[in-house]
PDB file of N, CA and C in Angstrom:
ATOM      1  N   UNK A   1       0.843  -1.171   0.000  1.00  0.00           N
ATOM      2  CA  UNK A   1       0.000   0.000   0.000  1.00  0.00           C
ATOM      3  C   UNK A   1       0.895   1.244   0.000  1.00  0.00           C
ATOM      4  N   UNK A   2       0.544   2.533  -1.018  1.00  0.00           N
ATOM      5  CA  UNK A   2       1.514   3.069  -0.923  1.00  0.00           C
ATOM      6  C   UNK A   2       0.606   4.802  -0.242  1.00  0.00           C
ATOM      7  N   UNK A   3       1.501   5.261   0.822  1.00  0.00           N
ATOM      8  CA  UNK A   3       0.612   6.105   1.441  1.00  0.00           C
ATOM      9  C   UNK A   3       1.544   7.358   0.776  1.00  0.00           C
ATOM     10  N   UNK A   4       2.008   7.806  -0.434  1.00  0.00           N
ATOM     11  CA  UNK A   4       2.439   9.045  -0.451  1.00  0.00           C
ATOM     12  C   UNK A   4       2.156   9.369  -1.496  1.00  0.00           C
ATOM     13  N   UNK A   5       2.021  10.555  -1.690  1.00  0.00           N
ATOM     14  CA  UNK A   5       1.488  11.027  -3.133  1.00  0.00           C
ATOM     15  C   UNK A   5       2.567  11.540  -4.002  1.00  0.00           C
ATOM     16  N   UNK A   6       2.247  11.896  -5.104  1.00  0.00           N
ATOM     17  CA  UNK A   6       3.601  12.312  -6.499  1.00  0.00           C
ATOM     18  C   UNK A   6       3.635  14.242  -5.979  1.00  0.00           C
ATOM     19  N   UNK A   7       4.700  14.725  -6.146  1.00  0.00           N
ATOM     20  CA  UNK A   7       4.750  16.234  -6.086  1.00  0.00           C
ATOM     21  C   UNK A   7       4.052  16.789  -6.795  1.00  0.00           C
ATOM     22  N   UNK A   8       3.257  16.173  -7.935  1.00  0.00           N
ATOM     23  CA  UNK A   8       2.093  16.717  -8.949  1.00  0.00           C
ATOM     24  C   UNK A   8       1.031  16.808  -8.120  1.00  0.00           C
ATOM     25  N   UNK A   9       0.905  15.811  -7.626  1.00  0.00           N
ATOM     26  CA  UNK A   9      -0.235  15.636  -6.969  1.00  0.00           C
ATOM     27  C   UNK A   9      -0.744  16.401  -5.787  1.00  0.00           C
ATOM     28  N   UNK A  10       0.420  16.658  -4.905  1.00  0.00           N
ATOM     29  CA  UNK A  10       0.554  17.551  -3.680  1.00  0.00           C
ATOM     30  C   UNK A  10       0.507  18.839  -4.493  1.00  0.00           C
ATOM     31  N   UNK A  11       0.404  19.559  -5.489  1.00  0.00           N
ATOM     32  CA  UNK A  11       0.853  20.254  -5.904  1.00  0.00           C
ATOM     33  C   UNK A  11      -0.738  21.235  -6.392  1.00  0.00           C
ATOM     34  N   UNK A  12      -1.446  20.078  -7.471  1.00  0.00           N
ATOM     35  CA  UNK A  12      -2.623  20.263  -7.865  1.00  0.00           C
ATOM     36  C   UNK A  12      -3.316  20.651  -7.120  1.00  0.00           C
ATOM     37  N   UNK A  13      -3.519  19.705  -5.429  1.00  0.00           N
ATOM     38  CA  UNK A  13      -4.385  19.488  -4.531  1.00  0.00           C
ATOM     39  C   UNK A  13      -4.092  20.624  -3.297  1.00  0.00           C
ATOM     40  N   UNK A  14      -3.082  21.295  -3.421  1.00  0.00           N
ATOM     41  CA  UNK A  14      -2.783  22.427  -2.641  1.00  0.00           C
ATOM     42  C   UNK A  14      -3.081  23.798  -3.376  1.00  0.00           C
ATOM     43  N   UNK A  15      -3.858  23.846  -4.847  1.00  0.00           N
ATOM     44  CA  UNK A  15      -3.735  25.017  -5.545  1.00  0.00           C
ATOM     45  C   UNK A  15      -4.481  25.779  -5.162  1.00  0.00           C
ATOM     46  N   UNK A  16      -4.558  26.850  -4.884  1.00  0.00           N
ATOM     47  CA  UNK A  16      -5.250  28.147  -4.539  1.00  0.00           C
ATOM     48  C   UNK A  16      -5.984  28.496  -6.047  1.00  0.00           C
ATOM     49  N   UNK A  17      -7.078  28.800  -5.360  1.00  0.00           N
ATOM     50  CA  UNK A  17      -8.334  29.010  -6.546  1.00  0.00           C
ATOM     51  C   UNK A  17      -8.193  30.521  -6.451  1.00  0.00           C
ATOM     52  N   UNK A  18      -8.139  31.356  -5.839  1.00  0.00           N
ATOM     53  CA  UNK A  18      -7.951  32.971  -5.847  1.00  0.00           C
ATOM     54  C   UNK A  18      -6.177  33.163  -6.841  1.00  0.00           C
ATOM     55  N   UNK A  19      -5.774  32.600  -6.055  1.00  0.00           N
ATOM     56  CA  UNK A  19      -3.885  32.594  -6.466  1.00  0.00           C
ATOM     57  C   UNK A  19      -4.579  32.810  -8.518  1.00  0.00           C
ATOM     58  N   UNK A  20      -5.016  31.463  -9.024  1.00  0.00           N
ATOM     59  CA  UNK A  20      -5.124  31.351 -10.065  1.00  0.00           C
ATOM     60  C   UNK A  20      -5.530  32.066 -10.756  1.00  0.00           C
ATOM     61  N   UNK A  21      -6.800  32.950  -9.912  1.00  0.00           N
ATOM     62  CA  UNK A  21      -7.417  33.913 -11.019  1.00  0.00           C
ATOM     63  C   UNK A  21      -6.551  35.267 -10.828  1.00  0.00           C
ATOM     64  N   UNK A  22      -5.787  35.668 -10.245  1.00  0.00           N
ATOM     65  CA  UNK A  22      -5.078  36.628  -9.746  1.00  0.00           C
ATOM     66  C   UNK A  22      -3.969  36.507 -10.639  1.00  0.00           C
ATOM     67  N   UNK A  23      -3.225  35.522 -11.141  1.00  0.00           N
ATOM     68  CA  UNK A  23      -2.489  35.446 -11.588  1.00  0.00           C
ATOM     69  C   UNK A  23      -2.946  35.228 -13.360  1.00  0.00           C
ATOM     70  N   UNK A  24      -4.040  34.925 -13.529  1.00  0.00           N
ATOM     71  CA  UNK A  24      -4.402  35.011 -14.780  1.00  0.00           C
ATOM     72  C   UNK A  24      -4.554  36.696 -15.400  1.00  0.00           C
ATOM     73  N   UNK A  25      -4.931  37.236 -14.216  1.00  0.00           N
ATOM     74  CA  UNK A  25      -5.326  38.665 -14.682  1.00  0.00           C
ATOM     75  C   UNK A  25      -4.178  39.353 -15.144  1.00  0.00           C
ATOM     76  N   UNK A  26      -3.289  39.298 -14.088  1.00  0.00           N
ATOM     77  CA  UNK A  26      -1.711  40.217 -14.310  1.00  0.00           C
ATOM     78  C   UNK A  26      -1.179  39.440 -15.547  1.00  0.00           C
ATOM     79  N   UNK A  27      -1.277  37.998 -15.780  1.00  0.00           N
ATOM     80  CA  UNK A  27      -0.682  37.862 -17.024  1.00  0.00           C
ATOM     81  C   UNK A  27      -1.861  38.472 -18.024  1.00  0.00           C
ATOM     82  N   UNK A  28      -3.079  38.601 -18.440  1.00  0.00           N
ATOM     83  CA  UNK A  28      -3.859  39.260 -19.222  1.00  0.00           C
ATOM     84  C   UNK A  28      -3.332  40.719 -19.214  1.00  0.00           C
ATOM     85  N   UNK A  29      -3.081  41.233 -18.396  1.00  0.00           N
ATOM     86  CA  UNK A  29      -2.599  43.155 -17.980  1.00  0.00           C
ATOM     87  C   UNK A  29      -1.452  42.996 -18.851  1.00  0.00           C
ATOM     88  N   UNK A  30      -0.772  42.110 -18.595  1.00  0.00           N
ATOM     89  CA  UNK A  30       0.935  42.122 -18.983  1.00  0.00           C
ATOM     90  C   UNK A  30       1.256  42.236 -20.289  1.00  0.00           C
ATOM     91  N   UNK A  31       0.014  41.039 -20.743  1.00  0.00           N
ATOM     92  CA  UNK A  31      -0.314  40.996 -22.635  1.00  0.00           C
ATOM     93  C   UNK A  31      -0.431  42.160 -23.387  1.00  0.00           C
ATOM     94  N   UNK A  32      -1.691  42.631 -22.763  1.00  0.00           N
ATOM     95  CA  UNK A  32      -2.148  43.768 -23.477  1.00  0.00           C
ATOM     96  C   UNK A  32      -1.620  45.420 -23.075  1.00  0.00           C
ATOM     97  N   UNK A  33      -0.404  45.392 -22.050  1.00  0.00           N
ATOM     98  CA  UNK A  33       0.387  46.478 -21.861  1.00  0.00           C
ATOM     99  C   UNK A  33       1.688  46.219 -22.791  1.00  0.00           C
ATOM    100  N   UNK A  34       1.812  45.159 -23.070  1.00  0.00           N
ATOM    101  CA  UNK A  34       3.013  45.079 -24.183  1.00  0.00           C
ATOM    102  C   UNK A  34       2.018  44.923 -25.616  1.00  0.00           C
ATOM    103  N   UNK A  35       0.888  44.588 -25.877  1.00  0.00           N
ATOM    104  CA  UNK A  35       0.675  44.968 -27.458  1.00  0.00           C
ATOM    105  C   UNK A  35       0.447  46.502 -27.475  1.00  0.00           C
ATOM    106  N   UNK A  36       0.013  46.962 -25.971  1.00  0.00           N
ATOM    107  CA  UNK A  36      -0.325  48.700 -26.698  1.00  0.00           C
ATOM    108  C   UNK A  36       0.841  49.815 -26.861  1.00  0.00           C
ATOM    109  N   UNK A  37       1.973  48.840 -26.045  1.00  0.00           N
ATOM    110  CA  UNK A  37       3.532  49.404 -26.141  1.00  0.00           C
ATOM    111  C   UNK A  37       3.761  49.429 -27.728  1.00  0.00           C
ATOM    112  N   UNK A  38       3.358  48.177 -28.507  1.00  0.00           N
ATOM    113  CA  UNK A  38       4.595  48.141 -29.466  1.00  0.00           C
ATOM    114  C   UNK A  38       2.902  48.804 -30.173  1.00  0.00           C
ATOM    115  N   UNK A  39       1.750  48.909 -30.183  1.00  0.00           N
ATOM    116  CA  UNK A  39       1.307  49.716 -31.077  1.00  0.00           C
ATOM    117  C   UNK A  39       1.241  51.248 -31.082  1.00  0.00           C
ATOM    118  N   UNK A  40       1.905  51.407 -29.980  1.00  0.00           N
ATOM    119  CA  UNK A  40       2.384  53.025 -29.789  1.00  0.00           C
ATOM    120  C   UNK A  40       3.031  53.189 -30.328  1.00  0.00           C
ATOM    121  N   UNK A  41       4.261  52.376 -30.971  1.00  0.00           N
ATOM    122  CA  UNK A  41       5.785  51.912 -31.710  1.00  0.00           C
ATOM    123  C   UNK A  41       5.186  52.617 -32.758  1.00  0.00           C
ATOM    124  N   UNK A  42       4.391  51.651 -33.161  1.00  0.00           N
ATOM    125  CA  UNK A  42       4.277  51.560 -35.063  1.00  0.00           C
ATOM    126  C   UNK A  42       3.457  52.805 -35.376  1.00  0.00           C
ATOM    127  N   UNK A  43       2.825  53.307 -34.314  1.00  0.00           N
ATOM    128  CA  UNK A  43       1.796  54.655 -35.335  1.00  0.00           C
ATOM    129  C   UNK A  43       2.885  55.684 -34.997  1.00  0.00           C
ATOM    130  N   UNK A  44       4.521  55.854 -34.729  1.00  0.00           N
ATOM    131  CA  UNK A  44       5.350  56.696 -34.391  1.00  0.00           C
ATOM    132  C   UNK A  44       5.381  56.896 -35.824  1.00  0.00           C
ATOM    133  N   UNK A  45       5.468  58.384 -36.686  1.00  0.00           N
ATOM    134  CA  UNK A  45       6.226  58.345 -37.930  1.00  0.00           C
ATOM    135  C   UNK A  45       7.798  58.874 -37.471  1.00  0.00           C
ATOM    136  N   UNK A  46       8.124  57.801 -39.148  1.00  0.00           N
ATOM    137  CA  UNK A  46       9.492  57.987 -38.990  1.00  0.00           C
ATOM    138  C   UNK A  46      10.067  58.860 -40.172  1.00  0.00           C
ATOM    139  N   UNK A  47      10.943  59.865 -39.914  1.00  0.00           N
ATOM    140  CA  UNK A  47      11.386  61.054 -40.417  1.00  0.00           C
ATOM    141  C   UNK A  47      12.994  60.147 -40.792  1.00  0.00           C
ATOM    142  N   UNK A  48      13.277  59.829 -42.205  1.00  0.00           N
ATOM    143  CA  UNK A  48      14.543  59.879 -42.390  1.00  0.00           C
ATOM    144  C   UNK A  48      14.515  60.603 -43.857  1.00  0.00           C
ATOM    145  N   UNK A  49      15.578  61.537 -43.240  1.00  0.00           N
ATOM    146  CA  UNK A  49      16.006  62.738 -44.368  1.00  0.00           C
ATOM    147  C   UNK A  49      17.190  62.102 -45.496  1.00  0.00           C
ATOM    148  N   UNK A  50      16.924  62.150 -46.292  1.00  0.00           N
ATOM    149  CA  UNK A  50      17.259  61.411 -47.748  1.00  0.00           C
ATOM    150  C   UNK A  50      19.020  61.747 -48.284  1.00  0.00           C
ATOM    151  N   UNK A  51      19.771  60.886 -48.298  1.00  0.00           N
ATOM    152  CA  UNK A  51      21.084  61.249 -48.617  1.00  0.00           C
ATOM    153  C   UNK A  51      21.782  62.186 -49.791  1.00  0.00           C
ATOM    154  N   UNK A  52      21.903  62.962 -50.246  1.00  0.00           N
ATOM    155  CA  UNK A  52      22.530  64.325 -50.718  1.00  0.00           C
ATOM    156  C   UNK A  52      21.412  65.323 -50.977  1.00  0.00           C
ATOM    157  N   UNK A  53      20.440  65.344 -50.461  1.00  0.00           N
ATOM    158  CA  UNK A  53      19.380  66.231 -50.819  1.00  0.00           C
ATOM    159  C   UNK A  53      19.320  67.526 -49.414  1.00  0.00           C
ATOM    160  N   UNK A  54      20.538  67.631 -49.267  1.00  0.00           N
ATOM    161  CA  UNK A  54      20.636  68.750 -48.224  1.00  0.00           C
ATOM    162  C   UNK A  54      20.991  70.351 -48.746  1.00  0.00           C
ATOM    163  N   UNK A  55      20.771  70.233 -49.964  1.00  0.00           N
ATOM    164  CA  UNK A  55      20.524  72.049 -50.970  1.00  0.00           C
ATOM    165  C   UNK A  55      19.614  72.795 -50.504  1.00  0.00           C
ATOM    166  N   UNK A  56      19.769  73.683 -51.358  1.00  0.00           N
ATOM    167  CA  UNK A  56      18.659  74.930 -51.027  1.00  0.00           C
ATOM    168  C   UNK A  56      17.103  73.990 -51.765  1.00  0.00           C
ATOM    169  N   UNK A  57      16.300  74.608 -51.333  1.00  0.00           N
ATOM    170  CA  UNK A  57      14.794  74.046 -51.537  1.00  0.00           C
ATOM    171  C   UNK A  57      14.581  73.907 -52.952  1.00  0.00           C
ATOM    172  N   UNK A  58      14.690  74.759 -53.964  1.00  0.00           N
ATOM    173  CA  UNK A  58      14.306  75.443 -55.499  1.00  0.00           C
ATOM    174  C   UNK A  58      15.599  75.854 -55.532  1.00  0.00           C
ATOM    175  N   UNK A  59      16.480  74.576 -56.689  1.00  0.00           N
ATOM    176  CA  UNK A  59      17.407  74.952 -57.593  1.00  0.00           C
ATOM    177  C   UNK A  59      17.328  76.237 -58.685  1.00  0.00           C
ATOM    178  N   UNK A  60      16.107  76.094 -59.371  1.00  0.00           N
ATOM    179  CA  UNK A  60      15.640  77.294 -60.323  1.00  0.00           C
ATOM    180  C   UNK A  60      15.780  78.331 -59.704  1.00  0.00           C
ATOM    181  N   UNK A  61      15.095  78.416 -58.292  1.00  0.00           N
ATOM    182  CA  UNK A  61      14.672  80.036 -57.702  1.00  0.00           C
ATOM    183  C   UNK A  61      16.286  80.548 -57.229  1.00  0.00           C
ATOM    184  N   UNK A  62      17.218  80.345 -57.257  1.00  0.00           N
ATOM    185  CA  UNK A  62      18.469  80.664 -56.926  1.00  0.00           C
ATOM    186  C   UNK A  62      19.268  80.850 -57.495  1.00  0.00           C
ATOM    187  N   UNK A  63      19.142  80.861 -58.822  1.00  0.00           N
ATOM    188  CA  UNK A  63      20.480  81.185 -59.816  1.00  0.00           C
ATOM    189  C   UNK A  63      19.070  82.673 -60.360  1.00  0.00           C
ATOM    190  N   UNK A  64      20.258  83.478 -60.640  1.00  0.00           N
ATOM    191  CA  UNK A  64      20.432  84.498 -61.482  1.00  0.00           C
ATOM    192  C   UNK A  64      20.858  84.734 -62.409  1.00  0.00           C
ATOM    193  N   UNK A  65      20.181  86.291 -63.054  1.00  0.00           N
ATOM    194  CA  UNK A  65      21.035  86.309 -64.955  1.00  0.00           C
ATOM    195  C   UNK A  65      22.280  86.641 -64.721  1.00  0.00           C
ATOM    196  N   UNK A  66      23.031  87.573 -63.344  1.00  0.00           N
ATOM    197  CA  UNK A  66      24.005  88.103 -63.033  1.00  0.00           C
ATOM    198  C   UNK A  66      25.051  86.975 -62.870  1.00  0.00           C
ATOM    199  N   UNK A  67      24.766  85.544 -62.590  1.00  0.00           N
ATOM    200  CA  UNK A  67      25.105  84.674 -61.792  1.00  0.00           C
ATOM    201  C   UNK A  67      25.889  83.691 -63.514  1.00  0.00           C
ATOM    202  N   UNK A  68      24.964  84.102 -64.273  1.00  0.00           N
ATOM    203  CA  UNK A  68      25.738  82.924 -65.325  1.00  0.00           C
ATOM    204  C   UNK A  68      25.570  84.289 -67.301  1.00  0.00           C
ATOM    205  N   UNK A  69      26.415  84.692 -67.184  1.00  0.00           N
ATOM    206  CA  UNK A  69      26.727  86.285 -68.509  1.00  0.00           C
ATOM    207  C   UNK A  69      26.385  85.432 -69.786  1.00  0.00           C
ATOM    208  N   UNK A  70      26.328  86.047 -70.435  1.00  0.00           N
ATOM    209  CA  UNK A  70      25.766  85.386 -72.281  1.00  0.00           C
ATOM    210  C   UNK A  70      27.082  85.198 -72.493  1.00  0.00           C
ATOM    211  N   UNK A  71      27.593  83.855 -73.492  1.00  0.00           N
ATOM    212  CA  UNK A  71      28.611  83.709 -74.069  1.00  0.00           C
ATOM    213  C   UNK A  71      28.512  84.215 -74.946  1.00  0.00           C
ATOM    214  N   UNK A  72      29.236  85.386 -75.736  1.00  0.00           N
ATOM    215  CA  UNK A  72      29.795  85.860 -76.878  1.00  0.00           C
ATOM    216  C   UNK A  72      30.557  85.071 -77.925  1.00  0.00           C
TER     217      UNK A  72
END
């Protein structure tokens, strides 16, 4: 006859029914504070300024007639 039980067993049969739902919640909180983290992420716009395009605004609007004489 065997009088001892498996550590599963002691384990199951000692579980706290409050513990469980308490702990279901904070992991539910935990979920949905990290999806609204990373969807805060993604509606961030992202500003990257484009490689040699650091000129004046309007090439045209900046040259002058003084700036380039009639070839003769």
């Amino acid at each position: 006859m065997k009088n001892y039980e498996s550590t599963y067993a002691l384990l199951v049969r000692s579980e706290e029914k409050n513990r469980s739902v308490l702990e279901t919640v904070v992991c539910a909180l935990l979920i949905l504070s990290i999806v609204f983290s990373i969807w805060q992420f993604v509606q961030q716009p992202v500003r990257i300024p484009a490689a040699g395009l650091q000129g004046p605004p309007c090439v045209a609007c900046t040259t002058t007639v003084a700036d380039h004489p009639a070839r003769s």
